[in-house]
C-alpha atoms as a PDB file:
ATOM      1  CA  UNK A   1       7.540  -1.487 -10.923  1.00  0.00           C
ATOM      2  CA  UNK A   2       7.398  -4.081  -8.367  1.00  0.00           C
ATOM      3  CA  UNK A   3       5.624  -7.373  -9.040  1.00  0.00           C
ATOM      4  CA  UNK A   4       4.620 -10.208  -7.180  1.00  0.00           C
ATOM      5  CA  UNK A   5       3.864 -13.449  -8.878  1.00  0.00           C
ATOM      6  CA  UNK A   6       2.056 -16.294  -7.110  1.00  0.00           C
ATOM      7  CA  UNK A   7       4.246 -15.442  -3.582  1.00  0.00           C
ATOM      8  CA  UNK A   8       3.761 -17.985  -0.537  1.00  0.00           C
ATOM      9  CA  UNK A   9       5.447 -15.862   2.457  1.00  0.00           C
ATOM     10  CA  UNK A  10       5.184 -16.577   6.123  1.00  0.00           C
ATOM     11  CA  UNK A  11       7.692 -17.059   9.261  1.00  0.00           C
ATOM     12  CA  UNK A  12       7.831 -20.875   9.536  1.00  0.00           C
ATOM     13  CA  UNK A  13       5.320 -22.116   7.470  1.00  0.00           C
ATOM     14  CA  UNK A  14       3.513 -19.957   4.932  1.00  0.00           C
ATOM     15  CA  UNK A  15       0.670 -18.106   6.300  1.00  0.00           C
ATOM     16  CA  UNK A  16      -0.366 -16.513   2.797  1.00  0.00           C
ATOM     17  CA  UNK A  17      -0.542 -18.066  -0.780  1.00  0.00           C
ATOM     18  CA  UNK A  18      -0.509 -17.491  -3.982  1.00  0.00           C
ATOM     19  CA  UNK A  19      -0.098 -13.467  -3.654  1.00  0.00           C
ATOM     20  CA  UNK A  20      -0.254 -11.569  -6.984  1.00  0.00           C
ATOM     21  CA  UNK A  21      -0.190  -8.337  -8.051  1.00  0.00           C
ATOM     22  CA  UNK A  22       1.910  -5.301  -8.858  1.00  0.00           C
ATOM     23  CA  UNK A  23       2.506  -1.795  -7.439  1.00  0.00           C
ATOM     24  CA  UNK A  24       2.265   0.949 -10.413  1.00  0.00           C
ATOM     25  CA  UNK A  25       3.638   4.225 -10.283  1.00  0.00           C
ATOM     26  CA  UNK A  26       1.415   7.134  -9.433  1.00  0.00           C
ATOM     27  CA  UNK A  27      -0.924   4.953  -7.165  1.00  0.00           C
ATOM     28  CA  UNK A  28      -1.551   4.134  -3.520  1.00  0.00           C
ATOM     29  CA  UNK A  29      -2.505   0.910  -2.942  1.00  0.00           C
ATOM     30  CA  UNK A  30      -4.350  -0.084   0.538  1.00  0.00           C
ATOM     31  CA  UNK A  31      -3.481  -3.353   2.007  1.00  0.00           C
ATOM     32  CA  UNK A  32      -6.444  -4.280   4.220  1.00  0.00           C
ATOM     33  CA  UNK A  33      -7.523  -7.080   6.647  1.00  0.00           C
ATOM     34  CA  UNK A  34      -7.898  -8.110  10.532  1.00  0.00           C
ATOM     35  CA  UNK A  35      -5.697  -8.761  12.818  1.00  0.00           C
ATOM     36  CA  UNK A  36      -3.336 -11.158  12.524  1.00  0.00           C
ATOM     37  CA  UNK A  37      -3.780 -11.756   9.069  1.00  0.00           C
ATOM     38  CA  UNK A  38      -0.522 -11.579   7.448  1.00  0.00           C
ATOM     39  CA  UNK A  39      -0.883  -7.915   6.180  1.00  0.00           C
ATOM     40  CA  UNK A  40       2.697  -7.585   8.101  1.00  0.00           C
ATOM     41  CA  UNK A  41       3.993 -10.649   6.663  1.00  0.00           C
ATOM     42  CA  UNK A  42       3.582  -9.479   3.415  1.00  0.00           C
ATOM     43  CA  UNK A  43       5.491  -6.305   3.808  1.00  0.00           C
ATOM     44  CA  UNK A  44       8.115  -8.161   5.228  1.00  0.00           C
ATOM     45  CA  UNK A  45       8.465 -10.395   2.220  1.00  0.00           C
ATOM     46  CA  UNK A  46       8.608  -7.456  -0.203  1.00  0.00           C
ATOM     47  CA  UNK A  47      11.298  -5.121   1.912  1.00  0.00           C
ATOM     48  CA  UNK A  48      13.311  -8.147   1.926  1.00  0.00           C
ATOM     49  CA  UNK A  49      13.032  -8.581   5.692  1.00  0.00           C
ATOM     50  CA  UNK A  50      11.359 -12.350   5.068  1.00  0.00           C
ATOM     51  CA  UNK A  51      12.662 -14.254   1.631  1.00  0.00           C
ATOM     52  CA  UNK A  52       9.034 -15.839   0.043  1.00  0.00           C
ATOM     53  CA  UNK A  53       8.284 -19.508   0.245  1.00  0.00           C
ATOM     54  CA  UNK A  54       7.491 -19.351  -3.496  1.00  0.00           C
ATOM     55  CA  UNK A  55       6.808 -17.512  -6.338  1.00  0.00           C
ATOM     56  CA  UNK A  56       8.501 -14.684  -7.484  1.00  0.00           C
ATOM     57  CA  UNK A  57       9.367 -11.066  -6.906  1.00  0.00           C
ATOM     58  CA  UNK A  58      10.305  -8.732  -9.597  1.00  0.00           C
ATOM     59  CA  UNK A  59      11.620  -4.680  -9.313  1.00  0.00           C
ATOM     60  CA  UNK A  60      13.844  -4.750  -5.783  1.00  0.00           C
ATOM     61  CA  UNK A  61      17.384  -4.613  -6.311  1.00  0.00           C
ATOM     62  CA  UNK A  62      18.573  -8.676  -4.700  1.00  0.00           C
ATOM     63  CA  UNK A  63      21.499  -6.832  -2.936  1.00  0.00           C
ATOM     64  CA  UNK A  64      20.240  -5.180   0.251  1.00  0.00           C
ATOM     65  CA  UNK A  65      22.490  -2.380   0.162  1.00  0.00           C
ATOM     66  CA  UNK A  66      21.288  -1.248  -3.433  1.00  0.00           C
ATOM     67  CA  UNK A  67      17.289  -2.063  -2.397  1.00  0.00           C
ATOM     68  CA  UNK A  68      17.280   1.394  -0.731  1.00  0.00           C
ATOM     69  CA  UNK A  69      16.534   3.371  -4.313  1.00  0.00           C
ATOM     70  CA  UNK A  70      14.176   0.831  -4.964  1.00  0.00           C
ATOM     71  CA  UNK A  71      11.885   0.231  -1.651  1.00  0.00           C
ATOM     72  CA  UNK A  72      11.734   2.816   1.384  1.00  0.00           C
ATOM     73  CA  UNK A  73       9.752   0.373   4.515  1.00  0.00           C
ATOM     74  CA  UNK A  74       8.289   2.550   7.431  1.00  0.00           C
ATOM     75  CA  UNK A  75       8.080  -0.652  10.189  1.00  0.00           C
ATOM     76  CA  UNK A  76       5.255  -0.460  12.245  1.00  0.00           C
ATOM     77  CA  UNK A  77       7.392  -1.954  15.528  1.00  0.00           C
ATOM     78  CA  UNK A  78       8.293   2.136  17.628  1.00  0.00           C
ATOM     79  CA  UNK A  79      11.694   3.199  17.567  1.00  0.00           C
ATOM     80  CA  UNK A  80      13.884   1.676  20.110  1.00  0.00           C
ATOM     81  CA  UNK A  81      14.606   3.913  23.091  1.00  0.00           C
ATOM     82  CA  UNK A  82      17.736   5.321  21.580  1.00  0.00           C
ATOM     83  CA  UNK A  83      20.243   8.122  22.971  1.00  0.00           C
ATOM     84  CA  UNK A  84      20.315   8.647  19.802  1.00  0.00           C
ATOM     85  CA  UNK A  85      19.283  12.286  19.294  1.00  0.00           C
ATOM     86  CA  UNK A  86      16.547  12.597  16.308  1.00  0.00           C
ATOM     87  CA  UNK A  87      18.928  15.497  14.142  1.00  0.00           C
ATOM     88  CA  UNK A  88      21.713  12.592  14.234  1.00  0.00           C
ATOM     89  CA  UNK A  89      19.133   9.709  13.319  1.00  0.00           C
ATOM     90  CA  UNK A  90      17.856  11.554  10.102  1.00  0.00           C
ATOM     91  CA  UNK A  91      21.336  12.053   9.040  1.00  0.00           C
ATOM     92  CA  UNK A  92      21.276   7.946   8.804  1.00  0.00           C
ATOM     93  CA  UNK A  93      18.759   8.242   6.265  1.00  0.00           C
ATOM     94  CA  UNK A  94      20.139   7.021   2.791  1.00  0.00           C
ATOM     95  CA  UNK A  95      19.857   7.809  -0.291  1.00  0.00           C
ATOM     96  CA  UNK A  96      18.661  11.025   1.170  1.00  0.00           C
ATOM     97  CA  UNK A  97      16.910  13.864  -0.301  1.00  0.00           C
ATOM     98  CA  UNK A  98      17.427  16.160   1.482  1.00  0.00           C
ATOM     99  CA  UNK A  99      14.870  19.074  -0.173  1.00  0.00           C
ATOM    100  CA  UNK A 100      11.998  16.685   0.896  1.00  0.00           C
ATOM    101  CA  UNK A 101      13.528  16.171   4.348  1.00  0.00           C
ATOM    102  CA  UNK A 102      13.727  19.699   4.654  1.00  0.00           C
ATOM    103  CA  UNK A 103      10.145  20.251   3.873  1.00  0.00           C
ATOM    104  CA  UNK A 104       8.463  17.111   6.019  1.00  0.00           C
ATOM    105  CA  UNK A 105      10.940  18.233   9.251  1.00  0.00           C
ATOM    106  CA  UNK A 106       8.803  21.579   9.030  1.00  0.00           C
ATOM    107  CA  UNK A 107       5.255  19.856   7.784  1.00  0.00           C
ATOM    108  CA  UNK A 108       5.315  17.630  10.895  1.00  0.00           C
ATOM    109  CA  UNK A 109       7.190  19.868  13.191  1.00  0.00           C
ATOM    110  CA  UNK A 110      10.509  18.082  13.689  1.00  0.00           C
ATOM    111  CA  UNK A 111      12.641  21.045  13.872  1.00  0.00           C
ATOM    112  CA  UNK A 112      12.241  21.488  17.594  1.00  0.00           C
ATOM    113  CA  UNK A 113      13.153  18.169  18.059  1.00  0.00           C
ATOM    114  CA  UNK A 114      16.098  17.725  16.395  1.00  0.00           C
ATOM    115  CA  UNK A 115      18.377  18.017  19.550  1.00  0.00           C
ATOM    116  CA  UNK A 116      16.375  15.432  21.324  1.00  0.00           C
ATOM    117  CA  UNK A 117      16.952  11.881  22.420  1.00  0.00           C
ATOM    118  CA  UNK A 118      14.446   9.705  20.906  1.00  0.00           C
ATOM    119  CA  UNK A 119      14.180   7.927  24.232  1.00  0.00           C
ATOM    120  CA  UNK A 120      12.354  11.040  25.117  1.00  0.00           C
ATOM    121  CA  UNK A 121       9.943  11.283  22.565  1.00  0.00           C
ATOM    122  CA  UNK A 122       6.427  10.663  22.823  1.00  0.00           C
ATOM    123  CA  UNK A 123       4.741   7.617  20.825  1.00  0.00           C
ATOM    124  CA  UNK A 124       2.924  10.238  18.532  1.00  0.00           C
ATOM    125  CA  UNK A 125       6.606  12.587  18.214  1.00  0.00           C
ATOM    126  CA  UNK A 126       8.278   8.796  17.629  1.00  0.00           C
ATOM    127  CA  UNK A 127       5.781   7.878  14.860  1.00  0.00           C
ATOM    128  CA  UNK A 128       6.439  11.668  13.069  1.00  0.00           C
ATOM    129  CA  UNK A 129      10.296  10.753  12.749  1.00  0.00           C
ATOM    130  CA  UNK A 130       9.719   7.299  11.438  1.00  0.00           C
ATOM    131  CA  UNK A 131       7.200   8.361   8.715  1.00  0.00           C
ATOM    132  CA  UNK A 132      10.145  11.086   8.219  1.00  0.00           C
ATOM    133  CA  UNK A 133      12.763   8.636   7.775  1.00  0.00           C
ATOM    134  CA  UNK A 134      10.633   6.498   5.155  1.00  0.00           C
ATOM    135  CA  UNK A 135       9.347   9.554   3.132  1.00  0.00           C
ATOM    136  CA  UNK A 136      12.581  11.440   2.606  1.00  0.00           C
ATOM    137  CA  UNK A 137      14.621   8.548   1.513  1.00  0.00           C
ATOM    138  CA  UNK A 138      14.846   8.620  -2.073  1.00  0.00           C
ATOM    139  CA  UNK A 139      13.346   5.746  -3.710  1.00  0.00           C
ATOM    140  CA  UNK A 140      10.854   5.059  -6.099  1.00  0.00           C
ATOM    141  CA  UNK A 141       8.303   2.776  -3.917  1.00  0.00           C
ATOM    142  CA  UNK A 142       7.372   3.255  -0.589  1.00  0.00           C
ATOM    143  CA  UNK A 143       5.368   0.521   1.998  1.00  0.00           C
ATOM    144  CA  UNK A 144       4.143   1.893   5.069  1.00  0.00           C
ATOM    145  CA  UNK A 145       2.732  -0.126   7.820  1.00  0.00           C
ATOM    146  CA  UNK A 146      -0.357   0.788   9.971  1.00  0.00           C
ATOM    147  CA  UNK A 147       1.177   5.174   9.279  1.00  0.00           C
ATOM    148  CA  UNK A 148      -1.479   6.820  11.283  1.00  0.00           C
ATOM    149  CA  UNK A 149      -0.798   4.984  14.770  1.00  0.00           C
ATOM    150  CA  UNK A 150      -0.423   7.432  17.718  1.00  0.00           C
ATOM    151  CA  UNK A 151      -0.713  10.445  14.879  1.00  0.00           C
ATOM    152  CA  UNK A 152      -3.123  13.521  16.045  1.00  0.00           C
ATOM    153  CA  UNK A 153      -5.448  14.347  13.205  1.00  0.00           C
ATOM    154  CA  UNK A 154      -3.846  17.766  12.173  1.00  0.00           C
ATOM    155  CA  UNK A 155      -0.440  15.031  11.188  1.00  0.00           C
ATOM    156  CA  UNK A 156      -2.645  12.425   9.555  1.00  0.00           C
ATOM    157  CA  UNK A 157      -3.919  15.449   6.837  1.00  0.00           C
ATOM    158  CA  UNK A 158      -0.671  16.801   6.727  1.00  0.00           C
ATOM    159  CA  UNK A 159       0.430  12.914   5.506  1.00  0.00           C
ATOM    160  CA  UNK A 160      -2.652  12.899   3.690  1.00  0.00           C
ATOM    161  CA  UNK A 161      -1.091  16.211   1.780  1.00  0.00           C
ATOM    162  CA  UNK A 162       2.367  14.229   1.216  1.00  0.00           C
ATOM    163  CA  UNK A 163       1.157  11.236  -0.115  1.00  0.00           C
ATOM    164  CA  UNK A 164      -1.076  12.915  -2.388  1.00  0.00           C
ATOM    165  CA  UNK A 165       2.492  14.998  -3.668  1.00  0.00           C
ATOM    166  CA  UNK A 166       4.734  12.087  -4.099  1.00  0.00           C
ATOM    167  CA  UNK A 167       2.357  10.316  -5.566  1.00  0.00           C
ATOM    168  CA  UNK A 168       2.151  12.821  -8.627  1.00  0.00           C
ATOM    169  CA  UNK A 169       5.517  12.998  -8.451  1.00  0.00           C
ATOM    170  CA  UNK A 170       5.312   9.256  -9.520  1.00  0.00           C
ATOM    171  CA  UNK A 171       6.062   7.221  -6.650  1.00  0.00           C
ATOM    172  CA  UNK A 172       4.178   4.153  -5.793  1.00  0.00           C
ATOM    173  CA  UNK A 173       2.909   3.486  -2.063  1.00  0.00           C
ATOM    174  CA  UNK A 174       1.941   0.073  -0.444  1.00  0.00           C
ATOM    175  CA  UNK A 175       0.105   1.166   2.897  1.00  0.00           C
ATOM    176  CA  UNK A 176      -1.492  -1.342   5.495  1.00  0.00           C
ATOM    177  CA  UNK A 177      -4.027   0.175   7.500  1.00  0.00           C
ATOM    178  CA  UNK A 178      -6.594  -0.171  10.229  1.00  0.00           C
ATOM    179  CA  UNK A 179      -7.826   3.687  10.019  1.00  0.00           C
ATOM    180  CA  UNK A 180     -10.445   3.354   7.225  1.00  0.00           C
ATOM    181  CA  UNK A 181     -11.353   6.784   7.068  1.00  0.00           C
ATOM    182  CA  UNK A 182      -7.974   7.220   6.470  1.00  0.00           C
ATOM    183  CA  UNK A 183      -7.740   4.788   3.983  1.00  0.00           C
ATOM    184  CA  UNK A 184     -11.016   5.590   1.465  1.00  0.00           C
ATOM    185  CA  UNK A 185      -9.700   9.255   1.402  1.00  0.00           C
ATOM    186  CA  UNK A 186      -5.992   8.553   0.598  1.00  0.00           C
ATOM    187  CA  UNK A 187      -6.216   5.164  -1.611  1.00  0.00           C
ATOM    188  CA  UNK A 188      -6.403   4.789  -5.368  1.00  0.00           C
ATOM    189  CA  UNK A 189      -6.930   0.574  -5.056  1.00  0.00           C
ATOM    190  CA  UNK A 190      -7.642  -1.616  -2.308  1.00  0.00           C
ATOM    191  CA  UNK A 191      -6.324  -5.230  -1.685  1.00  0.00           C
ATOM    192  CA  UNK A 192      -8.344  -7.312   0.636  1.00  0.00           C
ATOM    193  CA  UNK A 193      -6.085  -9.921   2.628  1.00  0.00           C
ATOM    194  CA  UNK A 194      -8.606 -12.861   4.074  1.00  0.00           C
ATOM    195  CA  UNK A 195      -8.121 -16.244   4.593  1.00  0.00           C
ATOM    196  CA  UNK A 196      -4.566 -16.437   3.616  1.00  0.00           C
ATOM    197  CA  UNK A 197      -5.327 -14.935   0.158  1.00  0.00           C
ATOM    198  CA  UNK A 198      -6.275 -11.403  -1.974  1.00  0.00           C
ATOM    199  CA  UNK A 199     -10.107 -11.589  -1.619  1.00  0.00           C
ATOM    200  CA  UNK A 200     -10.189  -8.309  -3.833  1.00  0.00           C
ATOM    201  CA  UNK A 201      -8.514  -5.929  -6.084  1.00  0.00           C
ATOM    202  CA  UNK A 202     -10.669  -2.611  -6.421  1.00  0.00           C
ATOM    203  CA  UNK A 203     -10.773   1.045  -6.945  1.00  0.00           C
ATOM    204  CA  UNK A 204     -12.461   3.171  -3.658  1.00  0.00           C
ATOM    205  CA  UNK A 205     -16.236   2.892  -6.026  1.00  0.00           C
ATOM    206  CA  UNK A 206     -15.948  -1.008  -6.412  1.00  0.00           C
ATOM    207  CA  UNK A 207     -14.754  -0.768  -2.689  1.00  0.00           C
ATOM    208  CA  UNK A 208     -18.217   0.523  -1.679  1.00  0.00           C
ATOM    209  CA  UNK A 209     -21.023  -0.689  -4.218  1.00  0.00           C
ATOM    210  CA  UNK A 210     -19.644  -4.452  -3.570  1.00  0.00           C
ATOM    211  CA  UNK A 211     -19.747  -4.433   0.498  1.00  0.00           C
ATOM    212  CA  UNK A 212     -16.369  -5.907  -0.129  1.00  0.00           C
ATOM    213  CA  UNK A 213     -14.966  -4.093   3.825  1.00  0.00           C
ATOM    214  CA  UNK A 214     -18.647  -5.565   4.987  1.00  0.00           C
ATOM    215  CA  UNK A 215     -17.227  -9.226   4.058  1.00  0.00           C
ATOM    216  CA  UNK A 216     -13.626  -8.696   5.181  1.00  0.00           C
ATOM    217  CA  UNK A 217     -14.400  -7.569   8.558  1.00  0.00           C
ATOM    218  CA  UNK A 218     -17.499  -8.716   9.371  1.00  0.00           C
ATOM    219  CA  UNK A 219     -19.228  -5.959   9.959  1.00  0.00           C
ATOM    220  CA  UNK A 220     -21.579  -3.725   7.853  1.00  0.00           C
ATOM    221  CA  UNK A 221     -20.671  -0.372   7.474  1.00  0.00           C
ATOM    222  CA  UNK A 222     -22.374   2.953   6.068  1.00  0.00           C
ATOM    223  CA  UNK A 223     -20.728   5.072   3.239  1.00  0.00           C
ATOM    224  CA  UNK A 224     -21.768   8.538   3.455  1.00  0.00           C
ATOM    225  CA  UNK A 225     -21.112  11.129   0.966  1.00  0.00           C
ATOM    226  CA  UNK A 226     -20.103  15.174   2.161  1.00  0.00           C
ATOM    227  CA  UNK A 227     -20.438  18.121  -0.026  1.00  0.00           C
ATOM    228  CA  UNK A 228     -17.021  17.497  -1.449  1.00  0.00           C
ATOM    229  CA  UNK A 229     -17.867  14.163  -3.123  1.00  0.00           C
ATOM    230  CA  UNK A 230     -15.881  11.988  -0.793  1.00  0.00           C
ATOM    231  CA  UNK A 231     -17.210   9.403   1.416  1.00  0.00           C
ATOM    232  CA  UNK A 232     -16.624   8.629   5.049  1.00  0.00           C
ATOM    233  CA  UNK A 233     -17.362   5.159   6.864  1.00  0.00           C
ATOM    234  CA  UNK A 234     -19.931   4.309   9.793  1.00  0.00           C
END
């Protein structure tokens, strides 16, 4: 399980403080807040990419080339405009399994593209082989950043689908997010990032009967309820 104890993270001078909390197995956990609030920042800290300010970080291997069982990290920066042909660039993928890869190459229709350049791809083709990348490496935790960018709806459900599999296969997921349709469907808990700080820790019913999006983005929004029992925002 990874843990974060009273972490101060940020580039040059820490932009968030006293971070706590940990990511359990079997649960996605929603990292929300505005622009430019250090939902990035965060992510960074915990892949390793940024080393905290303070405080302490528990569960990720301290040598980078053992982290990779531990922590899979799905960047939200595009792929560089490689030669590179996609086939070759899932081959990089390590520790691999290579069942899964199998299955998301045909889920979000990769196997056509295998034999081309990513320089050629479209943002939305770019953004399926980087959420293929993150979700086939084999490790027990998984952070993806801002996942549904450029994605046409029928991909979001089919990641919808996948997330809901690995997670009851037992992995964990940390997943910051702007879509918040996306978000109340998909999410188990919800950490609010405001003001340099977690403003709240909450399961999707807390989420709506406190107003606690209402607060964090300054807007009020409307929870309605379909046939199914599930809620979408207005």
């Amino acid at each position: 399980m990874i843990k974060l104890q009273e972490i101060n993270a940020g580039f040059d001078q820490a932009c968030l403080q006293g971070i706590s909390f940990d990511l359990a197995l079997n649960q996605i956990t929603m990292l929300l807040g505005t622009n430019g609030v250090g939902k990035t920042c965060l992510l960074h800290t915990i892949a390793g990419v940024l080393k905290p300010l303070a405080g302490k970080l528990e569960g990720i291997h301290s040598q980078v080339n053992l982290r990779a069982a531990d922590l899979s990290y799905c960047y939200q920066t595009p792929l560089q405009k490689s030669l590179i042909r996609v086939g070759d660039y899932l081959k990089l993928i390590q520790p691999l399994d290579k069942a899964r890869l199998d299955l998301l190459c045909d889920l979000f229709t990769l196997n056509d593209l295998l034999e081309k350049p990513i320089a050629k791809l479209s943002g939305g083709e770019k953004q399926r082989v980087k959420l293929v990348s993150c979700l086939a490496q084999k490790a027990t935790s998984m952070i993806l950043d801002e996942p549904t960018t450029a994605l046409d709806p029928y991909y979001v459900d089919q990641l919808i689908a996948v997330l809901d599999k690995l997670k009851k296969e037992g992995l964990s997921f940390l997943i910051a997010t702007h879509d918040l349709s996306f978000a109340i469907k998909v999410g188990d808990r919800f950490l609010g990032l405001k003001e340099s700080k977690i403003q709240f820790d909450s399961n999707r019913d807390e989420l709506r009967t406190h107003h606690y999006l209402n607060h964090l983005f300054n807007k009020k929004f409307v929870w309605l309820e379909n046939k199914q029992g599930s809620y979408v925002l207005c």
